[in-house]
Protein backbone atom coordinates (compact mmCIF):
# COMPACT_ATOMS: atom_id res chain seq x y z
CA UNK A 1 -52.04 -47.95 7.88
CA UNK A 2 -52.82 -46.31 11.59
CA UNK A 3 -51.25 -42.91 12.64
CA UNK A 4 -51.34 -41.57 16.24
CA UNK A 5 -50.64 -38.01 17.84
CA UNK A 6 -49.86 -37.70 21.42
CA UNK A 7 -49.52 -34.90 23.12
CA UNK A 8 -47.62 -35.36 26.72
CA UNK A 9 -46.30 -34.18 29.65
CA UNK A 10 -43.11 -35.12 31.39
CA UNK A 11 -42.21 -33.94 34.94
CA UNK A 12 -38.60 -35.00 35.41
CA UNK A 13 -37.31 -34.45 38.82
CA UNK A 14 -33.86 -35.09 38.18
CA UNK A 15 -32.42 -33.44 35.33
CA UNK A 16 -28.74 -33.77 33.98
CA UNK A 17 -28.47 -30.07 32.18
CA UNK A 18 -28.85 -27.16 34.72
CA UNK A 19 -31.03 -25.19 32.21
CA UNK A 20 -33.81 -27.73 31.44
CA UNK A 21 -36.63 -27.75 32.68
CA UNK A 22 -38.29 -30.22 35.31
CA UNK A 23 -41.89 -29.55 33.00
CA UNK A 24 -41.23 -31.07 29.91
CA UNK A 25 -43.96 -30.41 26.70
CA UNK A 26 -44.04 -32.99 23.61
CA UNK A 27 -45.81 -33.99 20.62
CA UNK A 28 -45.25 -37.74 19.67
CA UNK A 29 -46.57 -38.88 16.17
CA UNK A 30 -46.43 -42.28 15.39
CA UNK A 31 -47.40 -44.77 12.51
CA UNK A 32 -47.74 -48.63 11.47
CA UNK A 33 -47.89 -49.85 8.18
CA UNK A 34 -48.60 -53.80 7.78
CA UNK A 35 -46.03 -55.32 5.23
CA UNK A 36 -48.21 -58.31 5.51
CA UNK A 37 -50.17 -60.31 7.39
CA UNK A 38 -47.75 -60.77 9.82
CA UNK A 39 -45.39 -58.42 9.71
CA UNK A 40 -45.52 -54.62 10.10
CA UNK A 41 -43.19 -51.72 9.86
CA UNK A 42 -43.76 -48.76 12.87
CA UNK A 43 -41.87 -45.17 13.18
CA UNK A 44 -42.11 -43.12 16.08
CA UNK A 45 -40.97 -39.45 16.62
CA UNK A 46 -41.44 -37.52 19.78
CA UNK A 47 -40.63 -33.45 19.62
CA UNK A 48 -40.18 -32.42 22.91
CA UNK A 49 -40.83 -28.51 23.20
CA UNK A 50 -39.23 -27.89 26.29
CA UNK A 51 -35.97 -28.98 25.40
CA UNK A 52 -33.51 -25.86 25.90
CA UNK A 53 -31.42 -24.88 22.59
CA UNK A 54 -27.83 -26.04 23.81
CA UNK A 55 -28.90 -29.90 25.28
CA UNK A 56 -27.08 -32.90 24.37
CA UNK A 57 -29.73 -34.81 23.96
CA UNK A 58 -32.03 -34.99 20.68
CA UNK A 59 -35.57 -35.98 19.74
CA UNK A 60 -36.21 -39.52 19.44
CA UNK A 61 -36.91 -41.28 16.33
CA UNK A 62 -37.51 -45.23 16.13
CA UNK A 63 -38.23 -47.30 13.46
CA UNK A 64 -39.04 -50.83 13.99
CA UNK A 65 -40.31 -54.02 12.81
CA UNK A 66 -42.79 -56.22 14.18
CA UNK A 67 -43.43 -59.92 13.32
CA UNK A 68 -45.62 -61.79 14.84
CA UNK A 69 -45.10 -65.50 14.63
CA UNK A 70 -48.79 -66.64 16.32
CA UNK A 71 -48.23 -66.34 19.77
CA UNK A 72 -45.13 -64.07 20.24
CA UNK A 73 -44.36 -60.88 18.23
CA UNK A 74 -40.65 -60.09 17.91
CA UNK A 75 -40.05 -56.13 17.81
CA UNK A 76 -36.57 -55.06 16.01
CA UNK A 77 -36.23 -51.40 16.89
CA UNK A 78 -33.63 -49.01 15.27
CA UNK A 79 -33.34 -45.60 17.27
CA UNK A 80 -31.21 -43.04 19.01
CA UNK A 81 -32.61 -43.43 22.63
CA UNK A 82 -30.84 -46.16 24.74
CA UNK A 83 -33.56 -45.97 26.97
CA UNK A 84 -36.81 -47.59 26.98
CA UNK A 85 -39.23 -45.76 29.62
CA UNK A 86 -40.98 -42.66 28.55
CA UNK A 87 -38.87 -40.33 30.37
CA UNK A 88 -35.72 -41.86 29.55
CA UNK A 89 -36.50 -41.82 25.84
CA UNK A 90 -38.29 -39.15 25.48
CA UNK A 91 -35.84 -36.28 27.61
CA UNK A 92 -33.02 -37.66 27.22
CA UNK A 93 -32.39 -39.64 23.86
CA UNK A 94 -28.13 -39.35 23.10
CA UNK A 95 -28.14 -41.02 19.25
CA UNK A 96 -28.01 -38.77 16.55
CA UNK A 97 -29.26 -40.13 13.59
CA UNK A 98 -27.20 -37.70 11.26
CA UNK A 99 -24.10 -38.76 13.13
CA UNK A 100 -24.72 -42.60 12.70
CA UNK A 101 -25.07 -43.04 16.46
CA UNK A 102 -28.28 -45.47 16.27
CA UNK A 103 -28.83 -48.33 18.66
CA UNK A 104 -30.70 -51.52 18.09
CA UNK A 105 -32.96 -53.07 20.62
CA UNK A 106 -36.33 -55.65 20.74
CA UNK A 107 -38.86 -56.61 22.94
CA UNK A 108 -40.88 -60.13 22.93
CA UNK A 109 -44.54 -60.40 23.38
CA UNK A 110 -46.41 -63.18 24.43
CA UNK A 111 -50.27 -62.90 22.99
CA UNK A 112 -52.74 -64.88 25.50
């Protein structure tokens, strides 16, 4: 099992909501725990501080699955950010999880 904080810092120059800020504050925790072998299941949640009371957007939350077939790992992601870069997922994540509004994605690695 591996756990990871991370603090970061987001400046986001364009903003959507007049009263956010461009300095954005967060806290990300996230974890892996290895089913088997070859598979492992990973959760992610990122708390942003700076968000202002009132925003649309939430906190993201992911849960995925990795398998990793030898030379590729498949990654089946669950979450409520449509985004995948940092400052897309992290400011301004649209899903509520609550509401059902969860979006799938996945990413392919090649391992060298």
């Amino acid at each position: 099992m591996t756990l990871q904080l991370a603090p970061g810092f987001i400046y986001q120059n364009l903003v959507w909501e007049p009263e956010q800020q461009h300095e954005q504050y967060t806290l990300g925790v996230g974890g892996r725990y290895k089913l088997s072998r070859r598979m492992s299941l990973n959760i992610d949640y990122v708390y942003n501080f700076s968000r202002y009371n009132r925003s649309i957007y939430k906190n993201p939350l992911t849960i995925g699955v990795d398998i990793d077939t030898g030379g590729h790992v498949f990654q089946l992601l669950f979450t409520n950010a449509q985004s995948s870069n940092e400052p897309g997922f992290i400011s301004n994540a649209e899903g509520d999880w609550s509401k059902g509004n969860i979006f799938f994605g996945f990413n392919i690695v090649r391992v060298f």
